[in-house]
N, C-alpha and C. Protein backbone atom coordinates (compact mmCIF):
# COMPACT_ATOMS: atom_id res chain seq x y z
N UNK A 1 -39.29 -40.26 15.57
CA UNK A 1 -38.42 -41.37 15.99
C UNK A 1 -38.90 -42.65 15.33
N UNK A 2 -37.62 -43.49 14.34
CA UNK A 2 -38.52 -44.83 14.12
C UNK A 2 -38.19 -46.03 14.96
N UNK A 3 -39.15 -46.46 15.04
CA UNK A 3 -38.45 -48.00 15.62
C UNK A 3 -38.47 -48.60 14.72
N UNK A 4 -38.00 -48.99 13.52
CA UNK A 4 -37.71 -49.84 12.39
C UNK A 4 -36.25 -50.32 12.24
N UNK A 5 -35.53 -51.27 12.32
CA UNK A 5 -33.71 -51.53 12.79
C UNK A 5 -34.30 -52.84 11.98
N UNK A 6 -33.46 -53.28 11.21
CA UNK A 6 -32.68 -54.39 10.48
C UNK A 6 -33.11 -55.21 11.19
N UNK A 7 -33.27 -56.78 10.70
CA UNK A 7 -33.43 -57.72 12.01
C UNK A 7 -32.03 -58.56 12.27
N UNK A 8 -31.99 -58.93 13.08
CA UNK A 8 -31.17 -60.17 13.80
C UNK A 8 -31.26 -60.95 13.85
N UNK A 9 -30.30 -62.20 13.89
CA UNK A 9 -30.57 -63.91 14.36
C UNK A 9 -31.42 -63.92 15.83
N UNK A 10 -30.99 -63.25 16.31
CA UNK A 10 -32.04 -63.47 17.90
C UNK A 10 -33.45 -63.19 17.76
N UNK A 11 -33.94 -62.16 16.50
CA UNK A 11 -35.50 -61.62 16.02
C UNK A 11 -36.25 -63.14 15.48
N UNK A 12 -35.28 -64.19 15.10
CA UNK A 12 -35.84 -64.97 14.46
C UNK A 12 -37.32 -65.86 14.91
N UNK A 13 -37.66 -66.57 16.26
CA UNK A 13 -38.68 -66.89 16.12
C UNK A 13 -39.83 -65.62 16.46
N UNK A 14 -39.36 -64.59 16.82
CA UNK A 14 -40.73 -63.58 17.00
C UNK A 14 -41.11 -63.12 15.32
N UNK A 15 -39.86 -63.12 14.55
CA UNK A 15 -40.36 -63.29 13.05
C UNK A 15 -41.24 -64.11 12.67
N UNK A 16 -41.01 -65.14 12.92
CA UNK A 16 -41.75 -66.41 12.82
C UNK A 16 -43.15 -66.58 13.51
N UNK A 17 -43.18 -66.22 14.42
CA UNK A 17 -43.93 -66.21 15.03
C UNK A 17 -45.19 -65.09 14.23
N UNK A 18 -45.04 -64.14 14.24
CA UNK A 18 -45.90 -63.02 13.54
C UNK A 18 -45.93 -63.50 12.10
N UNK A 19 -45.43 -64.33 11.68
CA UNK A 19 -45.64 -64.63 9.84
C UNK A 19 -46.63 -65.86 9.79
N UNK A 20 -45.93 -66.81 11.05
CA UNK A 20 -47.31 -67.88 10.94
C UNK A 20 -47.89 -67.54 11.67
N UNK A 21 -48.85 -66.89 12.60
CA UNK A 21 -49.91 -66.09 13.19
C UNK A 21 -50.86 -65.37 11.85
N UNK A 22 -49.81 -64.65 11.10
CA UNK A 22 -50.63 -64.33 10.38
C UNK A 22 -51.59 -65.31 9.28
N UNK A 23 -50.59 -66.07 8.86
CA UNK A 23 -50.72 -67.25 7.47
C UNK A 23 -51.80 -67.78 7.75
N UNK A 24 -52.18 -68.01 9.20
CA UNK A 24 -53.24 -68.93 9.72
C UNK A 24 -54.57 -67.73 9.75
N UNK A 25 -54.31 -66.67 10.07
CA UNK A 25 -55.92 -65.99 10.16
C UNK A 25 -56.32 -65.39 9.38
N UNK A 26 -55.16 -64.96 7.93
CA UNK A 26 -55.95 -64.32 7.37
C UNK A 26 -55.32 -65.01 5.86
N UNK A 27 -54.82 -66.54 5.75
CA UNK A 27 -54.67 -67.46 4.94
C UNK A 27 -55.93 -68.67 4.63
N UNK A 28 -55.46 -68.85 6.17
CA UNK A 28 -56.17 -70.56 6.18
C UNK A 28 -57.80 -70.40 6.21
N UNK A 29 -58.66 -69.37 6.19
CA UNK A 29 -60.28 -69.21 5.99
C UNK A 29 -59.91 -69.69 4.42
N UNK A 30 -59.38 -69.14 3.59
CA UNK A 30 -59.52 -69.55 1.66
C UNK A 30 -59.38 -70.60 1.65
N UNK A 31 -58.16 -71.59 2.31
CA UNK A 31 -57.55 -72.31 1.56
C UNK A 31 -58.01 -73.71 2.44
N UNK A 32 -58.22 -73.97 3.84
CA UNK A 32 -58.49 -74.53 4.58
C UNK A 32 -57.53 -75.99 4.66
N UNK A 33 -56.78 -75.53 4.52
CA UNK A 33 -55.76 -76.74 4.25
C UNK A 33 -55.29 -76.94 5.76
N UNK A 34 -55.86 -77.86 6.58
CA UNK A 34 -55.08 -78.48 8.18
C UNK A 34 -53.86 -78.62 8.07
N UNK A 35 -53.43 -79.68 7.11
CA UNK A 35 -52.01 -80.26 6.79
C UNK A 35 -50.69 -79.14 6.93
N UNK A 36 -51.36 -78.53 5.86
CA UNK A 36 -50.31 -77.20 5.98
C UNK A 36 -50.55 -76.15 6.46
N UNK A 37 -51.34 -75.59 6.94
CA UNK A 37 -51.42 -74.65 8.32
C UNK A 37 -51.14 -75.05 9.38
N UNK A 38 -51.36 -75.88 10.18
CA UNK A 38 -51.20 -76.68 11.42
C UNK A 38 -49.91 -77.73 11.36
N UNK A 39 -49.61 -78.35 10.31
CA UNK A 39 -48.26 -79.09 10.04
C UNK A 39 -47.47 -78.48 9.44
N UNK A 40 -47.07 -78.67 8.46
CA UNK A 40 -45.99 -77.87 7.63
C UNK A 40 -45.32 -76.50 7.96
N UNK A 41 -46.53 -75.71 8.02
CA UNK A 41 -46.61 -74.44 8.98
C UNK A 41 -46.17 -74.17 10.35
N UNK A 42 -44.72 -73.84 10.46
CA UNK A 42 -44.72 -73.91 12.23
C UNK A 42 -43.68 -72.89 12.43
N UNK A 43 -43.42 -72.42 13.78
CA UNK A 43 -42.96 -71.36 13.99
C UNK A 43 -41.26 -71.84 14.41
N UNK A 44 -41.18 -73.01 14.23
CA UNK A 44 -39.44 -73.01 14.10
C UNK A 44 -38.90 -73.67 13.34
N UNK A 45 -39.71 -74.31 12.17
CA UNK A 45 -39.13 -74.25 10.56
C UNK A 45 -38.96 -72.44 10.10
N UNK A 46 -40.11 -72.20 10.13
CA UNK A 46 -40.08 -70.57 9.72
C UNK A 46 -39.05 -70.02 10.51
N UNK A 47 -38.60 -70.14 11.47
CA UNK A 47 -37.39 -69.48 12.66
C UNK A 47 -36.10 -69.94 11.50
N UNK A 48 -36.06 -70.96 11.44
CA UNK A 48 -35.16 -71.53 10.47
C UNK A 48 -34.51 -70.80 9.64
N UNK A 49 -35.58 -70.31 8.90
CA UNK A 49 -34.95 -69.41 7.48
C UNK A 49 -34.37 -68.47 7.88
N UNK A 50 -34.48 -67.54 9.12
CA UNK A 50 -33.89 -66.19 9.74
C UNK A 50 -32.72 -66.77 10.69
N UNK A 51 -31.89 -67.86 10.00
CA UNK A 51 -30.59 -68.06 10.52
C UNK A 51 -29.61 -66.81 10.21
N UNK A 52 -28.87 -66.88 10.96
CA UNK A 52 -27.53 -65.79 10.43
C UNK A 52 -26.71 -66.35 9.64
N UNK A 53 -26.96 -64.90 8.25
CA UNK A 53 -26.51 -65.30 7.13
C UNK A 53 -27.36 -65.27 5.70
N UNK A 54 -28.70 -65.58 6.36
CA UNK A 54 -29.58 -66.02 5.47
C UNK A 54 -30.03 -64.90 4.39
N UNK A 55 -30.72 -65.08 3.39
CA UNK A 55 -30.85 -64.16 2.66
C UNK A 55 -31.92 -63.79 3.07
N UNK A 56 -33.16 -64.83 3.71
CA UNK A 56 -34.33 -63.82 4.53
C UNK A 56 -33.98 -62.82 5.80
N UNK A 57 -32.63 -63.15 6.27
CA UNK A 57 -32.38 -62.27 7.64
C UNK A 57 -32.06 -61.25 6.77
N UNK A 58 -31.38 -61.23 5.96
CA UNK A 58 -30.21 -59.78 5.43
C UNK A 58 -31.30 -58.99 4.77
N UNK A 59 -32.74 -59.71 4.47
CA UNK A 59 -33.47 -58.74 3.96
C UNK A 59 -34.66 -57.96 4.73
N UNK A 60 -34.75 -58.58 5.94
CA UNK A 60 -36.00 -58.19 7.09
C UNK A 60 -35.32 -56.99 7.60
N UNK A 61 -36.81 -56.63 8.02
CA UNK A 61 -36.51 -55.31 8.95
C UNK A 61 -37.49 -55.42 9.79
N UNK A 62 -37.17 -54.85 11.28
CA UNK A 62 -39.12 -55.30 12.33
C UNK A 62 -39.04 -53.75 12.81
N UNK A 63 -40.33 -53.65 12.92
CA UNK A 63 -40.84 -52.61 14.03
C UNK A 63 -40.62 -53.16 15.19
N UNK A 64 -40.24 -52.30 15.86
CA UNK A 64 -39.53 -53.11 17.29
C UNK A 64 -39.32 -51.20 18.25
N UNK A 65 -40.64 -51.59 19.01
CA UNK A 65 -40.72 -50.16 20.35
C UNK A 65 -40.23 -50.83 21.78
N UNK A 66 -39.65 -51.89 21.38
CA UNK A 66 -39.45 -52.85 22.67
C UNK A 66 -39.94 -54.47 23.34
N UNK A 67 -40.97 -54.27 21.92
CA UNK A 67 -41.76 -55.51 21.31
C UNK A 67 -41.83 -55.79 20.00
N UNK A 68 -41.59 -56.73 19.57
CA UNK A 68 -41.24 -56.63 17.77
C UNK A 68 -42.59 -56.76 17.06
N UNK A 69 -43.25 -55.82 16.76
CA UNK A 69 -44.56 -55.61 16.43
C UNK A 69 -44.92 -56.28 14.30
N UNK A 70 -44.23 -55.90 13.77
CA UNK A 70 -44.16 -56.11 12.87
C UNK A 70 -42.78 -56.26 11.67
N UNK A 71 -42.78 -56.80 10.86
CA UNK A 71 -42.20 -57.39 9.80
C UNK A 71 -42.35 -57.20 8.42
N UNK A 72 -41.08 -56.60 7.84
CA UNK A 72 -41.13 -56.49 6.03
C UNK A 72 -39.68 -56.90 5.62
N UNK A 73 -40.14 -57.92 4.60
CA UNK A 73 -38.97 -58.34 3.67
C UNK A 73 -39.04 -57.68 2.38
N UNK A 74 -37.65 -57.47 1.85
CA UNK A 74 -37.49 -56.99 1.03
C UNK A 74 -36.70 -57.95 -0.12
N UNK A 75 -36.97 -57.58 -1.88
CA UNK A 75 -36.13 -58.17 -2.44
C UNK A 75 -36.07 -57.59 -3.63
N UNK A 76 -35.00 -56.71 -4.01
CA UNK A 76 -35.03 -55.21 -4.89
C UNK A 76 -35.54 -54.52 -4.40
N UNK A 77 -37.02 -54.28 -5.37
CA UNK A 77 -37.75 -52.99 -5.49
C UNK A 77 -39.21 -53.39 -4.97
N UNK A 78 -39.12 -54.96 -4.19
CA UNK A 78 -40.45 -55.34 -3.81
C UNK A 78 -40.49 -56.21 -2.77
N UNK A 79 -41.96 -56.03 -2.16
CA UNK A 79 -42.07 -56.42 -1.05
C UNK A 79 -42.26 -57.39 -0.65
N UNK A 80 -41.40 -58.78 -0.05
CA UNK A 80 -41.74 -60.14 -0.32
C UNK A 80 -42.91 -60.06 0.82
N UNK A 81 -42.49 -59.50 1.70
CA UNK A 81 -43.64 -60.05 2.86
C UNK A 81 -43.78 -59.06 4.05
N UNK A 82 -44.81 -58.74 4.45
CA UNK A 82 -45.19 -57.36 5.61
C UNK A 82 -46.49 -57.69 6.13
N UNK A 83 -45.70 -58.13 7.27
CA UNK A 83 -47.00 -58.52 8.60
C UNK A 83 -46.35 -58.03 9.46
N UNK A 84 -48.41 -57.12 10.38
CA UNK A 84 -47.70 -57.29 11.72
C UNK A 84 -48.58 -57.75 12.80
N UNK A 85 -48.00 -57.91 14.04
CA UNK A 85 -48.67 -58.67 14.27
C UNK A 85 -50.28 -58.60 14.52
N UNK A 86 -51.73 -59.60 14.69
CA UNK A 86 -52.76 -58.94 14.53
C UNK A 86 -53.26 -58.11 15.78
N UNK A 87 -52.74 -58.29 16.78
CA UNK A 87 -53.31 -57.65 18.44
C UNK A 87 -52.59 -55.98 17.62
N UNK A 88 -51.76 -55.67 16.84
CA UNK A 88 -51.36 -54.76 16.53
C UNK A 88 -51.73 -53.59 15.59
N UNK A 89 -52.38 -54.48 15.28
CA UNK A 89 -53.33 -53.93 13.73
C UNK A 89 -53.61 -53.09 13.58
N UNK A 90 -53.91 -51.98 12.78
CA UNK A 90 -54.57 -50.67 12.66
C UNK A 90 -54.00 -49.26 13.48
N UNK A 91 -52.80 -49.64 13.48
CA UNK A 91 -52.14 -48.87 14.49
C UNK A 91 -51.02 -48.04 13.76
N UNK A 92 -50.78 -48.15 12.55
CA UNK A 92 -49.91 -47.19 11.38
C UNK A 92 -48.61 -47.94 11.26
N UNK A 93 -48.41 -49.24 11.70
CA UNK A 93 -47.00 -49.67 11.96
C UNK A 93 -46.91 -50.44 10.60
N UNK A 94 -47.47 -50.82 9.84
CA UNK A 94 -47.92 -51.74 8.49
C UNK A 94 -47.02 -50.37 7.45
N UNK A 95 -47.88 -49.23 7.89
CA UNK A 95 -47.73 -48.00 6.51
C UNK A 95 -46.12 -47.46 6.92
N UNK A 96 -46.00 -47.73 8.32
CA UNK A 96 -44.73 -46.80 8.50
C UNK A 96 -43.64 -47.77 7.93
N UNK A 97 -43.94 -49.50 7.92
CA UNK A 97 -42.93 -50.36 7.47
C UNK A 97 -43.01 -50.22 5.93
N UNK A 98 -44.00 -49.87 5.31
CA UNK A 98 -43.75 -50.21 4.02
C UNK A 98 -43.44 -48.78 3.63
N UNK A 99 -43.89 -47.50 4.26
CA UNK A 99 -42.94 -46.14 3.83
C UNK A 99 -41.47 -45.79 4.10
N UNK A 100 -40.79 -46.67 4.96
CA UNK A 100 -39.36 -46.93 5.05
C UNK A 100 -39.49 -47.63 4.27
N UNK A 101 -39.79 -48.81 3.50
CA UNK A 101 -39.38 -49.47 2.66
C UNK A 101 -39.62 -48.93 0.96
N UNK A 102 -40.27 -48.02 1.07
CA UNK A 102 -40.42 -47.03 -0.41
C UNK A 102 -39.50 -46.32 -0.04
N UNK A 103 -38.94 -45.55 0.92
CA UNK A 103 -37.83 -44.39 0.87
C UNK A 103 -36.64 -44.89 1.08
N UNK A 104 -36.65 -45.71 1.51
CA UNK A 104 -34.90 -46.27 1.91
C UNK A 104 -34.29 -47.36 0.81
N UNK A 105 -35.65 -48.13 -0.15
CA UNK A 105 -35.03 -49.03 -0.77
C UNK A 105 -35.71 -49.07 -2.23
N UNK A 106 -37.01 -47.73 -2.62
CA UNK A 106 -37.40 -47.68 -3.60
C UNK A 106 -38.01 -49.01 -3.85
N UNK A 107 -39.06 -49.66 -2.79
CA UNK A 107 -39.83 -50.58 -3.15
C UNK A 107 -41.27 -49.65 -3.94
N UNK A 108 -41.43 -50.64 -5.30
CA UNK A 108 -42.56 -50.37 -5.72
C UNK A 108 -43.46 -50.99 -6.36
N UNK A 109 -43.13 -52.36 -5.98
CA UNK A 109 -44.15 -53.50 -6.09
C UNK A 109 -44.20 -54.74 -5.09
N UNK A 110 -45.56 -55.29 -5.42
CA UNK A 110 -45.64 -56.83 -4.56
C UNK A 110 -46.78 -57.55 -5.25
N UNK A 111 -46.78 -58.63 -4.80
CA UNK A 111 -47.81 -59.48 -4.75
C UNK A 111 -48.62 -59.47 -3.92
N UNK A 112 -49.56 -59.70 -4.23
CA UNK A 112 -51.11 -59.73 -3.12
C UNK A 112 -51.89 -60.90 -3.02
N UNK A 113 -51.97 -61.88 -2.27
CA UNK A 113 -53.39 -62.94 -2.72
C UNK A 113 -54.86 -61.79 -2.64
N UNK A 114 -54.72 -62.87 -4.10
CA UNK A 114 -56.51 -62.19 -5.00
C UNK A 114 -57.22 -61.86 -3.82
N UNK A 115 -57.28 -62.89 -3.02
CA UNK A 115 -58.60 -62.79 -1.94
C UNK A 115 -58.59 -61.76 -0.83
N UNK A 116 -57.22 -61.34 -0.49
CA UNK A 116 -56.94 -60.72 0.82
C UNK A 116 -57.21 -59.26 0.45
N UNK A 117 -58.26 -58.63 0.25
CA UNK A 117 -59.31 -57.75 -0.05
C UNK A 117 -58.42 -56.26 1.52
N UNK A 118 -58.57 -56.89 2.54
CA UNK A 118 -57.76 -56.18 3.69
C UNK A 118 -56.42 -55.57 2.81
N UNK A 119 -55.47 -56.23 2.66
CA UNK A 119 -54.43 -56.21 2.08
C UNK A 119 -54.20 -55.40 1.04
N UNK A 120 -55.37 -55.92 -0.13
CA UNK A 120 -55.39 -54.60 -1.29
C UNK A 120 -56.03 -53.30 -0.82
N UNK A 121 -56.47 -53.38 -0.30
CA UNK A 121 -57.04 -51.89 0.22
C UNK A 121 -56.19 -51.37 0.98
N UNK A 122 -55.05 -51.57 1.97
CA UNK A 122 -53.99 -51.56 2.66
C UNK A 122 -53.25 -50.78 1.55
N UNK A 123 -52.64 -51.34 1.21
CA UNK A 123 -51.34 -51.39 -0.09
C UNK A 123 -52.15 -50.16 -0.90
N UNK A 124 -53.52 -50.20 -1.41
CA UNK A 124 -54.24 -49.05 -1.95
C UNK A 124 -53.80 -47.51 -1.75
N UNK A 125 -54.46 -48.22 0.01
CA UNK A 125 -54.64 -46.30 0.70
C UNK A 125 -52.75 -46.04 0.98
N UNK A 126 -52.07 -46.78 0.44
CA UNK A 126 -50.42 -46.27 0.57
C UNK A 126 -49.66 -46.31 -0.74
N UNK A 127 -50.65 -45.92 -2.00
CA UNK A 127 -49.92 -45.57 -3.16
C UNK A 127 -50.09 -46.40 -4.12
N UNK A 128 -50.56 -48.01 -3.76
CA UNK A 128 -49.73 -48.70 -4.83
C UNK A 128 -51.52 -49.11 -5.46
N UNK A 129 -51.58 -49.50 -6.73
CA UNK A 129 -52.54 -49.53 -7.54
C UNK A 129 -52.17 -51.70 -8.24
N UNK A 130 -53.26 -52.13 -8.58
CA UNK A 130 -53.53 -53.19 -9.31
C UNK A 130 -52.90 -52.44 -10.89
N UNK A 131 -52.28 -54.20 -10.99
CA UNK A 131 -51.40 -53.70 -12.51
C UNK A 131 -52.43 -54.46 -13.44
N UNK A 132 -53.18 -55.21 -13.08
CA UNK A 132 -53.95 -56.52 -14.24
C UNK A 132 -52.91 -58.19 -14.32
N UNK A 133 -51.99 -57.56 -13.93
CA UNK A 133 -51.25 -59.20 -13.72
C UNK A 133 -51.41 -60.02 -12.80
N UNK A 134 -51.70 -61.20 -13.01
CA UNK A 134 -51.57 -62.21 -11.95
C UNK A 134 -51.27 -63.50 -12.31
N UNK A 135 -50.63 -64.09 -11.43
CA UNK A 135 -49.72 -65.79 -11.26
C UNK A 135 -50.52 -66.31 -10.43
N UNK A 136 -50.59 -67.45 -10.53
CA UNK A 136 -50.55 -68.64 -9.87
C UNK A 136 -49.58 -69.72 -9.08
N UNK A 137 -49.21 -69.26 -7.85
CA UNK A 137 -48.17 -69.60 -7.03
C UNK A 137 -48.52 -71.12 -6.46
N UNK A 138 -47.40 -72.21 -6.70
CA UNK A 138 -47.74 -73.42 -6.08
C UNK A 138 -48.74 -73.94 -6.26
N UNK A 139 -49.24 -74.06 -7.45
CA UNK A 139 -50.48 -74.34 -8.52
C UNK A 139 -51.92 -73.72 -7.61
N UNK A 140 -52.09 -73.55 -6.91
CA UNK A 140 -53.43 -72.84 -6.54
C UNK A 140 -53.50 -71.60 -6.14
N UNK A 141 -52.44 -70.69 -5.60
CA UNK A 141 -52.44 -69.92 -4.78
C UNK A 141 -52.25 -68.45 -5.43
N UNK A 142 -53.67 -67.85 -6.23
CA UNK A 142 -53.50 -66.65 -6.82
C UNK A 142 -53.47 -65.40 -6.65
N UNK A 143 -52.12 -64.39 -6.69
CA UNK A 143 -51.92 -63.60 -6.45
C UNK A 143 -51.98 -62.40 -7.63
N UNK A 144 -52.15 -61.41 -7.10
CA UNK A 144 -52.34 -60.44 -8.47
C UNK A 144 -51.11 -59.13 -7.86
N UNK A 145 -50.78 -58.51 -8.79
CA UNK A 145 -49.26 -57.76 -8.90
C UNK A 145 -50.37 -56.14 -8.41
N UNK A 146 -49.64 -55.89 -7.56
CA UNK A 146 -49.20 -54.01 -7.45
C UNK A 146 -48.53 -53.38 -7.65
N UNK A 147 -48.28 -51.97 -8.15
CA UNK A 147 -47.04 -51.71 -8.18
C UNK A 147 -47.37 -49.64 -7.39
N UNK A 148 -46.80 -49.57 -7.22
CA UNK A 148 -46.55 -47.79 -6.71
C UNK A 148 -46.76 -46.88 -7.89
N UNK A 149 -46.97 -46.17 -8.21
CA UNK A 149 -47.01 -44.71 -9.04
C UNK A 149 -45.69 -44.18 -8.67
């Protein structure tokens, strides 16, 4: 049985909510930026973007057993973004969102920040391998490319 369903305008701040939860604990140790973790960063600008209509709603999907546990966006063949939440962690709901998202939509790449070591090893033990590419997002913020086999 999955609990994985499309999201909704009503999913929007528990989206939000689990994306900046995350940004802050396993972002803001690198980057330590107050301004924009604590300001800029908030859970109903981010609610914002998951208006109905939006191109971030039409592309989310949540784990949702009755609590919306986690979150993956999609855009093609890659994964803009997959958090869930951290009280949730380690619990297979990360692998089961991103293995619906390899079988249902043929995702087979993403971005990773360099640093989030959790993350590449994540994305690792579920197929996808370091390509040698990497950008520099918003002049500091370096991410390096995965892609699936």
């Amino acid at each position: 049985m999955t609990h994985i369903r499309h999201a909704t305008e009503s999913d929007a701040s528990r989206i939000a909510e689990i994306i900046v939860t995350n940004y802050r604990v396993n972002f803001y140790p690198f980057f330590k930026n107050d301004a924009f973790y604590f300001g800029e960063l908030n859970v109903l600008d981010t609610a914002k973007e998951y208006s109905a209509g939006s191109t971030a709603l039409k592309n989310t999907f949540v784990y949702d057993d009755g609590i919306i546990k986690g979150i993956i966006r999609i855009s093609g063949n890659e994964v803009e973004k997959l958090y869930v939440e951290p009280l949730f962690q380690n619990q297979g709901i990360g692998a089961k969102l991103l293995r619906y998202a390899v079988n249902n939509f043929a995702v087979n790449e993403l971005w990773v920040l360099e640093y989030n070591k959790q993350g590449m090893d994540f994305y690792h033990r579920n197929g996808f391998s370091l390509t040698g590419e990497k950008i520099i997002e918003d002049e500091f913020v370096p991410l390096l490319k995965m892609k699936r086999e």
